[in-house]
Protein backbone atom coordinates (compact mmCIF):
# COMPACT_ATOMS: atom_id res chain seq x y z
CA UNK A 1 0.00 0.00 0.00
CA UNK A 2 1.32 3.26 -1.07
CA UNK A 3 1.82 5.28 1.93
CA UNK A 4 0.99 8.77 2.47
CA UNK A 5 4.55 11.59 2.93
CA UNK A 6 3.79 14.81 5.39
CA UNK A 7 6.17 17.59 3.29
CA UNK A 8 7.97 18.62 6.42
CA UNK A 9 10.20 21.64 4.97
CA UNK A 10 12.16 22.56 1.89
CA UNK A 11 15.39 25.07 1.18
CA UNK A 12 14.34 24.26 -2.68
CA UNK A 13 12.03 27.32 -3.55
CA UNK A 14 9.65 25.12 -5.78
CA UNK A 15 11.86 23.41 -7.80
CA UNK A 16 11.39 20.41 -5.63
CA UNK A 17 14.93 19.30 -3.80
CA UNK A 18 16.20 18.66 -0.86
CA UNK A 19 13.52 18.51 0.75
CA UNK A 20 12.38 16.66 4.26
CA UNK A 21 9.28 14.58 4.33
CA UNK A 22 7.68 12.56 7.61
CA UNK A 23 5.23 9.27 7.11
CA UNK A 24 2.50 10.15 9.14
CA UNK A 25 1.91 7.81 12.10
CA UNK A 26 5.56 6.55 12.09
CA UNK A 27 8.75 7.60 13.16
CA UNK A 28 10.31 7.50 9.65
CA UNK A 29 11.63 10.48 7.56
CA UNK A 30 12.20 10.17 3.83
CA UNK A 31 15.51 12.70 2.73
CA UNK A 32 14.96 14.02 -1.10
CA UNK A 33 18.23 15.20 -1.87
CA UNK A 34 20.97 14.96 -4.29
CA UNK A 35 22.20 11.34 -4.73
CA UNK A 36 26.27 10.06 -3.73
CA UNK A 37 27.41 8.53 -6.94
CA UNK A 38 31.03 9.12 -6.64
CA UNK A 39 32.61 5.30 -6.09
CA UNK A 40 35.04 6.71 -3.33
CA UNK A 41 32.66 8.72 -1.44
CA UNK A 42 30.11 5.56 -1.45
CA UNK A 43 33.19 3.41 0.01
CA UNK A 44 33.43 5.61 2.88
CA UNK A 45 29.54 4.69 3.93
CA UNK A 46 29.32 2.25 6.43
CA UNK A 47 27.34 -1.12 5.47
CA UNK A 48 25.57 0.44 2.43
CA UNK A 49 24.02 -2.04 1.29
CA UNK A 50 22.22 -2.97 -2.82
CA UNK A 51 18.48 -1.93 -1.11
CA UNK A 52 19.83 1.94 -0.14
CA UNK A 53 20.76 5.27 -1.35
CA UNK A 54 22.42 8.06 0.33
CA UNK A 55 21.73 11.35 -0.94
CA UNK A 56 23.38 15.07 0.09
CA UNK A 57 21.70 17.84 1.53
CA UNK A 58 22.28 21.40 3.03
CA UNK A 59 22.73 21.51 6.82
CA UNK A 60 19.90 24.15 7.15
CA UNK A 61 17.48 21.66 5.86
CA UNK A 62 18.67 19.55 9.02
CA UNK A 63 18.31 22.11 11.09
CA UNK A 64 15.50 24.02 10.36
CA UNK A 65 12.80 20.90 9.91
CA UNK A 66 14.15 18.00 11.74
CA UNK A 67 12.32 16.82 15.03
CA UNK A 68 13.23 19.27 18.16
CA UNK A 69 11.78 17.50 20.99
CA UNK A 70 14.42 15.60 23.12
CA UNK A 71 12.79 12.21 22.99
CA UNK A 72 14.42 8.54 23.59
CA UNK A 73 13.26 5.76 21.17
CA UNK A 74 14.71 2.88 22.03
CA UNK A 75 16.18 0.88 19.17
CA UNK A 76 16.22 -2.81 19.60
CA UNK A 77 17.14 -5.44 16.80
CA UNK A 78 16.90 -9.10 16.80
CA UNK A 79 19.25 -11.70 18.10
CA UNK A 80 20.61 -12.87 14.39
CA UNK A 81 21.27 -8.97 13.96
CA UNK A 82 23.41 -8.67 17.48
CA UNK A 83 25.40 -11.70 16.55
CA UNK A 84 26.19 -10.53 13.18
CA UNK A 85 27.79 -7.54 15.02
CA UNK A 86 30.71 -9.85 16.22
CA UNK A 87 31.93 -9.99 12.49
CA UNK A 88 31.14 -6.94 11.32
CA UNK A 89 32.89 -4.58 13.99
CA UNK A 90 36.56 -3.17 13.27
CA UNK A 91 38.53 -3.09 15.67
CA UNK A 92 37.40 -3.56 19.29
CA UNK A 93 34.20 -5.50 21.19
CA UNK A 94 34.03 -5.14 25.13
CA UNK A 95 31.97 -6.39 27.23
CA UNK A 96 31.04 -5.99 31.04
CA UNK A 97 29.04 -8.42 32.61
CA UNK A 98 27.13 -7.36 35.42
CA UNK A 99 24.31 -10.08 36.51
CA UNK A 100 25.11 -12.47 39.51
CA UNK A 101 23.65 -15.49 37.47
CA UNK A 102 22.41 -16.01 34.02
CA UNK A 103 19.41 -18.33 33.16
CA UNK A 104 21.01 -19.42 29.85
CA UNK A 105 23.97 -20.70 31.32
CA UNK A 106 22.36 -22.66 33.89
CA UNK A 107 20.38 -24.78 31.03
CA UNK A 108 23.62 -25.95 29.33
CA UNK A 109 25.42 -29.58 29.95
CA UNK A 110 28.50 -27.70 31.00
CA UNK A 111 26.77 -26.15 33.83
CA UNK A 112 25.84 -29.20 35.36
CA UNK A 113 29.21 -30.39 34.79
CA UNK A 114 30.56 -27.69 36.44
CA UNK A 115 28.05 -28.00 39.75
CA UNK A 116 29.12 -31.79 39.38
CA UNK A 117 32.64 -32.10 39.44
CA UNK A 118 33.71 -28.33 39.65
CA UNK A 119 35.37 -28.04 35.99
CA UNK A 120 34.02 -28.63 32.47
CA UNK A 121 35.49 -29.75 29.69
CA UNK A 122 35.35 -27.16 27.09
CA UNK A 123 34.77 -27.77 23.46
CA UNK A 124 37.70 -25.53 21.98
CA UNK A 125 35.97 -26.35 18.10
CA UNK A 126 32.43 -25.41 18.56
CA UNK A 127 31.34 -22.35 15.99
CA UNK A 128 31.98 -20.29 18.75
CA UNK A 129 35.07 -20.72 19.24
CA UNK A 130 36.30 -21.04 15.66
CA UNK A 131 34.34 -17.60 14.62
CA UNK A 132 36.63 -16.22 17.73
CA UNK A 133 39.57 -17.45 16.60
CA UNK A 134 38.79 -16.22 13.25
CA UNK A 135 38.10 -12.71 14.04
CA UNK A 136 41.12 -12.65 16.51
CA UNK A 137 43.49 -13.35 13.43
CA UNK A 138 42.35 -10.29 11.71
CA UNK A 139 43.98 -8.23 14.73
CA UNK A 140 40.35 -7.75 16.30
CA UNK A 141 40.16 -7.63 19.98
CA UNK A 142 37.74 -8.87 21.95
CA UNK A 143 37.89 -8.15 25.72
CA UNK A 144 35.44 -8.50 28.93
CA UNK A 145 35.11 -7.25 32.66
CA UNK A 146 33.35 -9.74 34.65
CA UNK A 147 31.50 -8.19 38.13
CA UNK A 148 32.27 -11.18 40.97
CA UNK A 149 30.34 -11.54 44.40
CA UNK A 150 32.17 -11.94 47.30
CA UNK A 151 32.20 -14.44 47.74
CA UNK A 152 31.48 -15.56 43.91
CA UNK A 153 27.86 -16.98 42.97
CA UNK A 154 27.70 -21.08 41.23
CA UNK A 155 26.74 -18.47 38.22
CA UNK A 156 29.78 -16.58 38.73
CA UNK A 157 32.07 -19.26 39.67
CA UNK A 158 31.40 -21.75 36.33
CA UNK A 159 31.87 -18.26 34.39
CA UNK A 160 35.70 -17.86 36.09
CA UNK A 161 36.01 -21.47 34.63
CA UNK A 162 34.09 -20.41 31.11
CA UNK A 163 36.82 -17.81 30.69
CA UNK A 164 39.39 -20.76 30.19
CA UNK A 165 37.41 -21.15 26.72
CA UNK A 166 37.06 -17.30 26.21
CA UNK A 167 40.49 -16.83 26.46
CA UNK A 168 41.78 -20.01 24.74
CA UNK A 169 39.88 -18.56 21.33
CA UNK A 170 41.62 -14.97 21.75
CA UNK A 171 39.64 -13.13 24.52
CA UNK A 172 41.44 -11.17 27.12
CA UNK A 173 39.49 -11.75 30.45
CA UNK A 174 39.46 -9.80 33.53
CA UNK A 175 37.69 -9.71 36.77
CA UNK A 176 36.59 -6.74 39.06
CA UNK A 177 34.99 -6.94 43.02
CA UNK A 178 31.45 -5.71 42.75
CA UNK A 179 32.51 -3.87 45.91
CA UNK A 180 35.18 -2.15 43.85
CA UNK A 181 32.69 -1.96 40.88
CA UNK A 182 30.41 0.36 43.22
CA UNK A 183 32.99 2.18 44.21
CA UNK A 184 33.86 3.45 40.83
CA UNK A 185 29.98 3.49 39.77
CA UNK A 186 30.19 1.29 37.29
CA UNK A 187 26.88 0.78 35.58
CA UNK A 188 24.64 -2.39 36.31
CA UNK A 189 23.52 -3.28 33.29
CA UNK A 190 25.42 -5.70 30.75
CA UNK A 191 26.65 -4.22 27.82
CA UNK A 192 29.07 -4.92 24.77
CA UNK A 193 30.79 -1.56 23.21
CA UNK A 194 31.81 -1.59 20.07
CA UNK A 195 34.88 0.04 18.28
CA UNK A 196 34.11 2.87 21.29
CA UNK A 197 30.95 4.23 18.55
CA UNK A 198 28.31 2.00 19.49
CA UNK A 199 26.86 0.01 22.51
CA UNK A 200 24.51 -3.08 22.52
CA UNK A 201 22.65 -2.82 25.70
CA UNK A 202 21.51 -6.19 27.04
CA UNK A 203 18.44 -6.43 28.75
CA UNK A 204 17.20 -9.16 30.88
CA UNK A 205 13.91 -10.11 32.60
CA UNK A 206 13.29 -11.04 36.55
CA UNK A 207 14.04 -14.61 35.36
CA UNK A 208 17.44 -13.39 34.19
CA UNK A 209 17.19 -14.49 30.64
CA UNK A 210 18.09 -12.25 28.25
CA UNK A 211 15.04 -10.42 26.41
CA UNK A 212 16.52 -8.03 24.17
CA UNK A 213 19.15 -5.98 22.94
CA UNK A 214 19.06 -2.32 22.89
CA UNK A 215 21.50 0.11 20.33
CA UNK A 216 23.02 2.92 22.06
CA UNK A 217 24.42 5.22 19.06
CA UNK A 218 24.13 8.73 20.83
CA UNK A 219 27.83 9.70 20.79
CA UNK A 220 26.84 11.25 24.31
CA UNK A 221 25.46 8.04 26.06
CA UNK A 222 28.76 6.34 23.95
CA UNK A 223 31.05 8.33 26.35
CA UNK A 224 29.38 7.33 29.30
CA UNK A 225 30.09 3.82 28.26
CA UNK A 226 33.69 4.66 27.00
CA UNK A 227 34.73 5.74 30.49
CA UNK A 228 32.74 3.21 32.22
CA UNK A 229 35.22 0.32 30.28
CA UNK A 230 38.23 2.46 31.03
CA UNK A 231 37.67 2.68 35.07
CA UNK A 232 36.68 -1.46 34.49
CA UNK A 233 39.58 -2.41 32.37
CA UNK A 234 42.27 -0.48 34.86
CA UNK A 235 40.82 -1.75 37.74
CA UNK A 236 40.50 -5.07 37.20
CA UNK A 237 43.33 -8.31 37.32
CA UNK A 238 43.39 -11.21 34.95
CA UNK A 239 41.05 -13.73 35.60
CA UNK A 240 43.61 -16.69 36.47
CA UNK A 241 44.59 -14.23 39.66
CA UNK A 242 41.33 -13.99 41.13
């Protein structure tokens, strides 16, 4: 169904371009402007891909007709889409894990291994690991903070013994007190940041299972993140001397 564009504003007189449109009853904009055809400009673009355009206009068209009120919309994407983001990142993925347990873990084999005998035998060539491995050759880094109870919960524990794995397929693991982790007012939700531009909030239920995952692209909130990992990372030892 053909939907029905809101002419927002124009700098174009009447000769039609750029202009700003909205689609009533959604949050979407459509941009008329000139299109990017030159090859090395379009290389620049991150993840353009064959379904979209990108098209230049004036920065008073921005400013002059684009939405004023300071509102949060929360942009989640799917599961398949967060994954994806552990290939498709440059340079850096970080991660600080805040929760005392984690429902997923707790319905895998290894976990009753672990409760069983106190160890597990990790698979080193599971797609996890090999995707890992693979990424790590490229001279990514992929690093984590893990919050620990004093002392640590079962949760917590099998994770100290998880990182074994982590770091085995080219993660560099630390751990931090949650007493210390106060102390520097660290936040207490999980999150991954990537390449220090975007974060991937994870959100979790009562249950602690994992219900969604929220982009954070607001260079702003990014900060906030940015010197979160920085007080984490100095703070915290290596997980083998916790």
């Amino acid at each position: 169904m053909t939907r029905r564009l809101w002419k927002v504003g124009t700098n174009s007189g009447n000769n039609g371009c750029p202009t700003l449109y909205e689609i009533p009853g959604t949050d979407r904009y459509v941009v008329q402007g000139d299109r990017l055809t030159d090859a090395g400009e379009l290389g620049q673009l991150d993840n353009l891909t064959a379904d979209e355009d990108a098209v230049t206009v004036p920065r008073e068209l921005l400013a002059n007709f684009s939405p004023k009120e300071p509102a949060h919309v929360p942009q989640f994407i799917t599961f398949d889409e967060f994954d994806g983001m552990f290939t498709s990142f440059k340079h850096s993925a970080w991660r600080l894990e805040t929760r005392r347990r984690y429902a997923f873990d707790e319905e895998q084999d290894t976990y009753r291994q672990f409760l069983e005998e106190g160890r597990v035998d990790w698979d080193l060539e599971d797609p996890w690991c090999v995707e890992r491995r693979e990424q790590s050759a490229l001279g990514k880094r992929f690093e984590r903070v893990r919050i620990l109870d004093e002392p640590p919960t079962d949760g917590q524990r099998y994770l100290l013994d998880n990182a074994r794995r982590n770091s085995a397929a080219g993660e560099d693991i630390r751990v931090l007190p949650r007493s210390r982790a106060d102390e520097l007012r660290l936040p207490r939700e999980d999150f991954w940041l990537f390449d220090s531009r975007v974060v991937a909030l994870l959100h979790h239920d009562e249950a602690d299972m994992m219900t969604g995952v929220e982009l954070i692209t607001n260079p702003v909130e990014v900060l906030r993140y940015a010197q979160a990992r920085e007080a984490a990372w100095h703070h915290a030892i290596p997980y083998d001397q916790a």
